[in-house]
Structure formats: C-alpha cells, structure tokens
N, C-alpha and C. Protein backbone atom coordinates (compact mmCIF):
# COMPACT_ATOMS: atom_id res chain seq x y z
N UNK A 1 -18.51 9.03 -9.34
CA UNK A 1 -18.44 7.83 -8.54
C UNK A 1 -17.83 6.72 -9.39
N UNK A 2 -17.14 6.09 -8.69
CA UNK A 2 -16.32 4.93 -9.31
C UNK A 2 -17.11 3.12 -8.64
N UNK A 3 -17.09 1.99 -9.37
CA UNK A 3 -17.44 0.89 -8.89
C UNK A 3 -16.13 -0.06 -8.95
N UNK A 4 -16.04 -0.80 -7.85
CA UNK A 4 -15.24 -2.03 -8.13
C UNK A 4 -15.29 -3.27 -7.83
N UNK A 5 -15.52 -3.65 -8.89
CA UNK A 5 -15.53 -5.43 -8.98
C UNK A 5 -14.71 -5.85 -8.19
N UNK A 6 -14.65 -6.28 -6.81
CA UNK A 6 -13.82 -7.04 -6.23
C UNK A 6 -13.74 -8.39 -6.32
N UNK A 7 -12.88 -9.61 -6.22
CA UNK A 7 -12.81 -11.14 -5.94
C UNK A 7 -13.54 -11.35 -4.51
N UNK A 8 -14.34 -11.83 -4.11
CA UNK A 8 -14.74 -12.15 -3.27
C UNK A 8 -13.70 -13.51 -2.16
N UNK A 9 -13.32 -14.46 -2.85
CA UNK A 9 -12.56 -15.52 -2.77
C UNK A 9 -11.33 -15.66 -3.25
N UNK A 10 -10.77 -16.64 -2.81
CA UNK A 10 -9.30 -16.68 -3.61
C UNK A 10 -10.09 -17.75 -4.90
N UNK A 11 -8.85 -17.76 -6.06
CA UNK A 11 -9.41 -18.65 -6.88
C UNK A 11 -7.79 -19.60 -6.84
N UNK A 12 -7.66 -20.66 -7.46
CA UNK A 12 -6.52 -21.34 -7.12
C UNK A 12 -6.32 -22.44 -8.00
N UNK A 13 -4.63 -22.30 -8.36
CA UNK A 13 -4.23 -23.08 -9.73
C UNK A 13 -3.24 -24.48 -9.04
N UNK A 14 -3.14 -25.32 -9.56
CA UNK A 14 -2.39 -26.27 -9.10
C UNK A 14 -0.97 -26.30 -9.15
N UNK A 15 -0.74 -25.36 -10.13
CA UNK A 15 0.73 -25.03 -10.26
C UNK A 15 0.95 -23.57 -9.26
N UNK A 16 1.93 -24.00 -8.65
CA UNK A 16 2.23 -22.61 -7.29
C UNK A 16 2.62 -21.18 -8.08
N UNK A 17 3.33 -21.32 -9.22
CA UNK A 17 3.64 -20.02 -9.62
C UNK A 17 2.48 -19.53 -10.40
N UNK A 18 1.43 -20.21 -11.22
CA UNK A 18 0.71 -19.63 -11.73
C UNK A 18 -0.55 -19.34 -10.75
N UNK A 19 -0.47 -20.19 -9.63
CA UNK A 19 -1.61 -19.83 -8.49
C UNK A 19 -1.23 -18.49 -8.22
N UNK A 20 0.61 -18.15 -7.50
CA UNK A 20 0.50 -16.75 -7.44
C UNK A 20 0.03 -15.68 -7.93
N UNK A 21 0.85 -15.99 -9.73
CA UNK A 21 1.08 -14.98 -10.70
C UNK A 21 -0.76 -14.82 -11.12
N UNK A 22 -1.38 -15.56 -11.65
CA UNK A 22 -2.50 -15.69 -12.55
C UNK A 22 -3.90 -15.51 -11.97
N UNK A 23 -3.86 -16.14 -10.67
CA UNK A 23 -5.10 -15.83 -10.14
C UNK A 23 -5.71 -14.60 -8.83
N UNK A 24 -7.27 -14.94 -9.36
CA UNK A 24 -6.98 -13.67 -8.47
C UNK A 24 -7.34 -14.01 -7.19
N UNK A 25 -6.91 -13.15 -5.95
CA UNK A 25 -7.53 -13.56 -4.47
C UNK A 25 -8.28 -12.60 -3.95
N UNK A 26 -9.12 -13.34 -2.94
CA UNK A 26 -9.52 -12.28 -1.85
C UNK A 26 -9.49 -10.86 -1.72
N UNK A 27 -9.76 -10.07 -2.16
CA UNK A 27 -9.84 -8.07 -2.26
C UNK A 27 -9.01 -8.04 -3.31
N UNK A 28 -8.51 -8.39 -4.39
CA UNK A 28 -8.36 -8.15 -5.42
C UNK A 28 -9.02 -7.19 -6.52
N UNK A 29 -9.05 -6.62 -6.73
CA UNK A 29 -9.44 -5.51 -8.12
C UNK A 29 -9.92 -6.25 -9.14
N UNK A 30 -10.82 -6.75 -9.62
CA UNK A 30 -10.85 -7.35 -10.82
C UNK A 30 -11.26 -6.35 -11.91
N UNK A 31 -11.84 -5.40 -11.51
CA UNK A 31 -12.23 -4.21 -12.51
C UNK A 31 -12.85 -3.07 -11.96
N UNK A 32 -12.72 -2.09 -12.83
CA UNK A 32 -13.11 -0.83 -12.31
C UNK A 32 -14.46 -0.19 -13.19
N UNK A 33 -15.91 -0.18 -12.76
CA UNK A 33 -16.36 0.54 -13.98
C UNK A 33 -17.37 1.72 -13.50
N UNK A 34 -17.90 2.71 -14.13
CA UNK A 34 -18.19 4.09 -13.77
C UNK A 34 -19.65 3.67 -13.04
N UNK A 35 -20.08 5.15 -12.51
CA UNK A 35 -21.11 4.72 -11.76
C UNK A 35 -22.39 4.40 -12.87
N UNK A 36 -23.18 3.61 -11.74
CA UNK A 36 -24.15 2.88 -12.91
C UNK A 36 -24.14 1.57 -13.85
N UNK A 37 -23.12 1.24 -13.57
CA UNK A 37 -22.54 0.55 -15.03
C UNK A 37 -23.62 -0.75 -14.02
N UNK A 38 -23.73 -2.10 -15.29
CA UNK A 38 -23.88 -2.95 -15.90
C UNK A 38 -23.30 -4.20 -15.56
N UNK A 39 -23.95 -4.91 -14.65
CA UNK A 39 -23.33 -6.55 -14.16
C UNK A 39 -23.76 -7.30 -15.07
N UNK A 40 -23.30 -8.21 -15.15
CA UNK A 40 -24.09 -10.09 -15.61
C UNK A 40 -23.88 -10.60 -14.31
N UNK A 41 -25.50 -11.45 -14.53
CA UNK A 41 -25.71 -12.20 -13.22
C UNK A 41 -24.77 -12.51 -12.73
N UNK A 42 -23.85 -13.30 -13.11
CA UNK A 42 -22.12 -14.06 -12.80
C UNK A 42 -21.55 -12.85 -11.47
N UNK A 43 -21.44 -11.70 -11.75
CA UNK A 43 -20.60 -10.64 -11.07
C UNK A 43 -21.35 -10.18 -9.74
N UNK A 44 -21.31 -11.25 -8.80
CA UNK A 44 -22.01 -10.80 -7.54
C UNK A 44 -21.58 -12.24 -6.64
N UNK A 45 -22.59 -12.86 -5.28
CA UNK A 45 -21.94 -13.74 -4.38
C UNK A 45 -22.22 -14.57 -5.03
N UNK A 46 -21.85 -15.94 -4.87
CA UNK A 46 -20.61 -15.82 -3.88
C UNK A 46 -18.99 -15.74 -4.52
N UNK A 47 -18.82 -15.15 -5.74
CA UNK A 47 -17.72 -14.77 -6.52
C UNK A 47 -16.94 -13.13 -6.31
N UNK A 48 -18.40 -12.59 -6.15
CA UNK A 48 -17.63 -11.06 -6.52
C UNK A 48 -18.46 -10.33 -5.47
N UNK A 49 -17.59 -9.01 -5.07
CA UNK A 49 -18.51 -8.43 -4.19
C UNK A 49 -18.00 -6.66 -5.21
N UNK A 50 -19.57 -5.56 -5.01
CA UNK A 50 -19.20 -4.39 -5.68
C UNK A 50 -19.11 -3.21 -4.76
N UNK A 51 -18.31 -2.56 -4.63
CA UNK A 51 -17.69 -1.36 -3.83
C UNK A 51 -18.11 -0.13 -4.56
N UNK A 52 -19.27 0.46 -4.23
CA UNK A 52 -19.39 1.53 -5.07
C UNK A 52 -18.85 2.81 -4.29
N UNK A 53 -17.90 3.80 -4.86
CA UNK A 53 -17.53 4.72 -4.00
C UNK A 53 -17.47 5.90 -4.70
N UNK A 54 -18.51 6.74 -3.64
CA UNK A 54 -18.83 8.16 -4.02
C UNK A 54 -17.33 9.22 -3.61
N UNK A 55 -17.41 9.89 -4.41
CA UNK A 55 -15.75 10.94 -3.96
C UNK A 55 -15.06 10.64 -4.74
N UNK A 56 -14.83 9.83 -5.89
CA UNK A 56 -13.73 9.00 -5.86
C UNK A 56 -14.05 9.19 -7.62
N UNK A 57 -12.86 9.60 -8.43
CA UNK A 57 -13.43 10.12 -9.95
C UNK A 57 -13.19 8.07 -10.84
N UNK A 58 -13.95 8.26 -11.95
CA UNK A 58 -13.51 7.00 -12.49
C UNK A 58 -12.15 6.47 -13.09
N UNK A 59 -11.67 8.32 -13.37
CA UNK A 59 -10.78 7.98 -13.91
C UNK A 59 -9.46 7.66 -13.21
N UNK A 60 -9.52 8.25 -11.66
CA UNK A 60 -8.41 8.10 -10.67
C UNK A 60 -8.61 6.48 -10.01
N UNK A 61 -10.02 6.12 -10.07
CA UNK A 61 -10.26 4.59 -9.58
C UNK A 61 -9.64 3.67 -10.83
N UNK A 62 -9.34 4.14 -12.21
CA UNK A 62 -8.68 3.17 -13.01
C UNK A 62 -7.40 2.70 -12.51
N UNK A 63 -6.80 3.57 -11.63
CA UNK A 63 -5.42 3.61 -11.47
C UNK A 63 -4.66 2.59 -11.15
N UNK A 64 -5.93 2.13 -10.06
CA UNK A 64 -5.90 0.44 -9.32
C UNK A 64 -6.28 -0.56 -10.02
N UNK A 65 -6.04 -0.75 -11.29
CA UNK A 65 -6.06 -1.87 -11.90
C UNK A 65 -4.84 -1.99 -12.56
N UNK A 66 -3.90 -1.40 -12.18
CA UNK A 66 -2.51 -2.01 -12.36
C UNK A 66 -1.85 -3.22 -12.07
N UNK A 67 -0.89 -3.45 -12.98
CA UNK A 67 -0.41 -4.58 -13.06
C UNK A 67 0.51 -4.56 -11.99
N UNK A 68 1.15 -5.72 -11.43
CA UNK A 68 2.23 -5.75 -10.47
C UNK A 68 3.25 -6.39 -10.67
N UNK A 69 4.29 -6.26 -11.04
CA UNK A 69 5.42 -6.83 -11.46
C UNK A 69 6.25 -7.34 -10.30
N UNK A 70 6.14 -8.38 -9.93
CA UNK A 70 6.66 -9.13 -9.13
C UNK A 70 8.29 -9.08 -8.48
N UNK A 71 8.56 -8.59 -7.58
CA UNK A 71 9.58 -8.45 -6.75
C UNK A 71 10.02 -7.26 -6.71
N UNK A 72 9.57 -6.08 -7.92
CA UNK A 72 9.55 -4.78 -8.04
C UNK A 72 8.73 -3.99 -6.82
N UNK A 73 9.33 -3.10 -6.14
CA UNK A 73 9.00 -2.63 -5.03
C UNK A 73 9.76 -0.96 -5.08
N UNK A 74 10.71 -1.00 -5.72
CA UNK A 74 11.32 0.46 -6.47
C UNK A 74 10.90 1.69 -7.20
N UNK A 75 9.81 1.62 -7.55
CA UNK A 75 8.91 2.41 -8.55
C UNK A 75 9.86 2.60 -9.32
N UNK A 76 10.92 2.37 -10.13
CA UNK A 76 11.56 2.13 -11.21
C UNK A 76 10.48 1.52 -12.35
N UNK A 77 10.93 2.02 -13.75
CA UNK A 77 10.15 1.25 -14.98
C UNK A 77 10.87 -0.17 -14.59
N UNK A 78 9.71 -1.27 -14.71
CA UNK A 78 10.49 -2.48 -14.92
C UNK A 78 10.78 -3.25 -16.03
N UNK A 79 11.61 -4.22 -15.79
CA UNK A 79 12.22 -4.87 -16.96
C UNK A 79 11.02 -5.42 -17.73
N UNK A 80 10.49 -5.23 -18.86
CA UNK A 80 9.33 -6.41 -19.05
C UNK A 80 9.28 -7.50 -19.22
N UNK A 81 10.21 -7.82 -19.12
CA UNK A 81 10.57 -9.36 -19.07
C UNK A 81 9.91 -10.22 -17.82
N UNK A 82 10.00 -9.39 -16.76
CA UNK A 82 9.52 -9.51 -15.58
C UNK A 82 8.00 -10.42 -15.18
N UNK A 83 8.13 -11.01 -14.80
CA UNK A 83 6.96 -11.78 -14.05
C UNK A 83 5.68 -11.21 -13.83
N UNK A 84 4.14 -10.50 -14.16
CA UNK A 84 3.51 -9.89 -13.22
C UNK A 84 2.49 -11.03 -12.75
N UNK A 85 1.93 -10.02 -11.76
CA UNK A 85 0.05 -10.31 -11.10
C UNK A 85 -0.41 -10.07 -11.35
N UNK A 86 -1.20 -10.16 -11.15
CA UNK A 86 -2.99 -9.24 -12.22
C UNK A 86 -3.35 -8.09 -11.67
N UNK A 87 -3.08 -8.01 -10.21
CA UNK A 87 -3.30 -7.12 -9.82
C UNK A 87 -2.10 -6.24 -8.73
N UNK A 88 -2.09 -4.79 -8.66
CA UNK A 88 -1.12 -4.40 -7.54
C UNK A 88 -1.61 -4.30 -6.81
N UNK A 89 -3.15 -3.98 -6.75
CA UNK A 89 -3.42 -2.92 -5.30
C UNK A 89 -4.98 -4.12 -4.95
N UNK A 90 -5.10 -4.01 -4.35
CA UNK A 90 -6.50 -4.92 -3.34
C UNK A 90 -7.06 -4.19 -2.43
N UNK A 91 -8.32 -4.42 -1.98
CA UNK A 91 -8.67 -3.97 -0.95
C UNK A 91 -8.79 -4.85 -0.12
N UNK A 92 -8.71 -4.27 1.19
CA UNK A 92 -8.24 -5.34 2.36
C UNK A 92 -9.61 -5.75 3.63
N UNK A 93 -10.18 -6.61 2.46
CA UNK A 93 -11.97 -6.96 2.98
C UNK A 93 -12.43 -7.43 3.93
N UNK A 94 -11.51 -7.96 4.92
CA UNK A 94 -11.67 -8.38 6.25
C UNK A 94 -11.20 -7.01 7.00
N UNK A 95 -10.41 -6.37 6.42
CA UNK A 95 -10.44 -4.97 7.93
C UNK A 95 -11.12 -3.91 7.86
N UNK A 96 -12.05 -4.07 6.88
CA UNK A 96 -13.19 -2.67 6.48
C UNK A 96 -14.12 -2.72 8.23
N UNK A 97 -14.35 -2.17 8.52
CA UNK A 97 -15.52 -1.83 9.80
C UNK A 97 -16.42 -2.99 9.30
N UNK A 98 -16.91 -3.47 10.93
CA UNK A 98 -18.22 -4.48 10.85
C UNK A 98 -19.13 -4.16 10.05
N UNK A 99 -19.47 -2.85 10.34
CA UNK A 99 -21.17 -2.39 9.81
C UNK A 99 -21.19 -2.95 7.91
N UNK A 100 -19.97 -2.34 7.46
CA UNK A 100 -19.31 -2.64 5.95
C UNK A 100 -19.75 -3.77 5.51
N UNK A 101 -18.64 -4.18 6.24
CA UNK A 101 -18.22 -5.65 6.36
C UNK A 101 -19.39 -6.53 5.83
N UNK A 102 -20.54 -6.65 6.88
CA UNK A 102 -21.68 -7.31 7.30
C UNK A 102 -22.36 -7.03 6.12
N UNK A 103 -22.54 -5.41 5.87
CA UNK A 103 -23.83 -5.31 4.56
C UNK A 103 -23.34 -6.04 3.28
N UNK A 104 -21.36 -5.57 2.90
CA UNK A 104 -20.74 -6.11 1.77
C UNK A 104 -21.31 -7.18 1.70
N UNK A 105 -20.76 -8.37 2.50
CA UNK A 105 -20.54 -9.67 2.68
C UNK A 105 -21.99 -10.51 2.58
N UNK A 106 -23.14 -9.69 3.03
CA UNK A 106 -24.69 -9.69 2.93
C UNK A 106 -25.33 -9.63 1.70
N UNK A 107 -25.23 -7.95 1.42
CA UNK A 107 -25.83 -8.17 0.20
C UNK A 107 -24.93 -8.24 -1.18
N UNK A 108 -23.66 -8.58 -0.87
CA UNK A 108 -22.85 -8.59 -2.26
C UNK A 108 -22.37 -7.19 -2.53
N UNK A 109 -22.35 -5.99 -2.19
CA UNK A 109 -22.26 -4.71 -2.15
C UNK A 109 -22.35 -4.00 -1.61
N UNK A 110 -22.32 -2.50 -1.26
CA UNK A 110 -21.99 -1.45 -0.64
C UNK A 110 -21.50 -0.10 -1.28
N UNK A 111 -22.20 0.59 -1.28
CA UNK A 111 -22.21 2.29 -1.40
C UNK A 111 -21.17 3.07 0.22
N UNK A 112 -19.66 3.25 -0.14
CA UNK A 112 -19.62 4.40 1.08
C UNK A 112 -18.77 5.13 0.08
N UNK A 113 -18.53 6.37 0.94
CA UNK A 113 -17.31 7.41 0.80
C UNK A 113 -15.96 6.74 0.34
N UNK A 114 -15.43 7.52 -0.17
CA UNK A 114 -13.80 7.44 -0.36
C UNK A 114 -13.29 7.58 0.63
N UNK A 115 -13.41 8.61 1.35
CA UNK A 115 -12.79 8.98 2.58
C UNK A 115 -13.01 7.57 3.71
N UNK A 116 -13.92 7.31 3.72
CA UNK A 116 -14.33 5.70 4.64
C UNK A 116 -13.45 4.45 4.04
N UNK A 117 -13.34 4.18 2.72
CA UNK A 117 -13.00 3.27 2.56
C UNK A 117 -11.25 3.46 1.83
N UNK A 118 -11.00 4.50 1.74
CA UNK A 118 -9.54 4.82 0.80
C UNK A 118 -8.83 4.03 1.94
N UNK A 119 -8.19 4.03 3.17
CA UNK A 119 -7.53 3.17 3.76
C UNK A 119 -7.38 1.78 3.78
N UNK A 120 -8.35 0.94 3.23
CA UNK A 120 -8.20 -0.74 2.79
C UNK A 120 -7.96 -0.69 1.76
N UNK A 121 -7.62 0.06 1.03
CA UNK A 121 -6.99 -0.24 -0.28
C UNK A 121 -5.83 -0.31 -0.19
N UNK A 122 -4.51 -1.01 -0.97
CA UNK A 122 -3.37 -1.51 -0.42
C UNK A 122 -2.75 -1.72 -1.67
N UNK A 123 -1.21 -1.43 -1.68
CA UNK A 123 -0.53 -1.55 -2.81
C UNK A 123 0.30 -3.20 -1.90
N UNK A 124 0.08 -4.26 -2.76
CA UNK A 124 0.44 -5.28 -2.16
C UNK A 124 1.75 -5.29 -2.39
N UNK A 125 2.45 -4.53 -2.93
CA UNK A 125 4.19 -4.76 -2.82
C UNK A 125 4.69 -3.65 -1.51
N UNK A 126 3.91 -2.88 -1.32
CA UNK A 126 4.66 -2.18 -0.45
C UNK A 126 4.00 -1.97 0.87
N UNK A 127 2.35 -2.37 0.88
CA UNK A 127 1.90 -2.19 2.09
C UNK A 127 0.85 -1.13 2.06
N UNK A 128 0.95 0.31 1.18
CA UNK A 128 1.05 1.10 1.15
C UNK A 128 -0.42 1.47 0.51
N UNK A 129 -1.33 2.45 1.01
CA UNK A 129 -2.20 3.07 0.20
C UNK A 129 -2.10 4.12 -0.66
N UNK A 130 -0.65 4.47 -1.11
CA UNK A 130 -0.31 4.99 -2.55
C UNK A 130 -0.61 4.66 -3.69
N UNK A 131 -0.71 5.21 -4.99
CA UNK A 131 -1.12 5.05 -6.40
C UNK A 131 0.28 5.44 -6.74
C-alpha cells in the first residue's frame, strides 16, 4: 500500500510565474510515503488531505512525484534549462465519488482501492492518467 500527501488548497505567490511554477494547488502530490508511515500534526486539514491506497506498490506510487517541465508535453528528455512545477500528476479531488469525497474532505483521509481511485489521478500536461 502506498500513502499520499495531497494539497488540500491552492497555496499562492504574488508573483504569477512563481505562483504557477512554485506552488502547490489543489490535488497536487506533495509526497508519497509507504503504508503506515508517520505524519506531524501540520500534515492533515485544513492543509493536507491523505489518500491511502491499497493495490497500489510504493514504489510505482513514487512515480507521481515527478517533476513537470513546463510546456513539455512530448515525452522527449527535456532541456534542463527548462522551467518546472513541483508537480506533474495531481489527483483530481473534486471528481472522486461523493461517498470519497465527503469522508476525504471530513475526516482529512481515506483508505480505497487503486482500482477506485487510479482514474483522478492526472498527468496535468496531457490530461492523461499515464505514468
């Protein structure tokens, strides 16, 4: 089983490119850690919400904490020169099912399947629930 620290909220910079580039938003990935693992008080509402998902190995849930290199949409190596985000992939926390939804958003967390929840996960350059 894999856990993920999601952003609960957007967080937001005054400068527009570093609001894009730097912070994180709404179903964002902020981290990935194995089952069981270890919060500080800080890592729960109204900041963070935790996705614990059974099916799902730790080491294939690292995958989604990739970086996103901004305007890259090619799966080409990119230039590193390149701009990134913090994050590529998000989960998409408003279209999970009510029942989800309600307990996430309730108690700060949620235990489902991979198979239940692998579809709100989202590669934000392409749309796509690919790795």
């Amino acid at each position: 089983m894999a856990e993920f620290l999601i952003k609960a909220a957007d967080s937001t910079h005054p400068d527009p490119e570093k609001n894009d580039r730097g912070c994180y938003k709404r179903g964002d990935i902020v981290e990935v850690r194995p089952d069981g693992a270890t919060y500080g008080r800080l890592e729960g509402l109204p900041n963070f919400l935790k996705v614990k998902v059974t099916g799902l190995d730790y080491e294939k849930a690292r995958t989604y904490m990739s970086q996103q290199v901004m305007g890259d949409i090619s799966g080409e190596t990119p230039d590193p020169s390149m701009m990134t985000k913090r994050r590529k992939y998000k989960l998409r926390v408003d279209d999970i099912p009510e029942t989800l939804l309600s307990e996430l958003t309730g108690k700060g967390e949620v235990t489902v399947t991979w198979k239940k929840v692998r579809k709100y996960f989202r590669n934000k350059a392409t749309g796509t629930d690919e790795v």
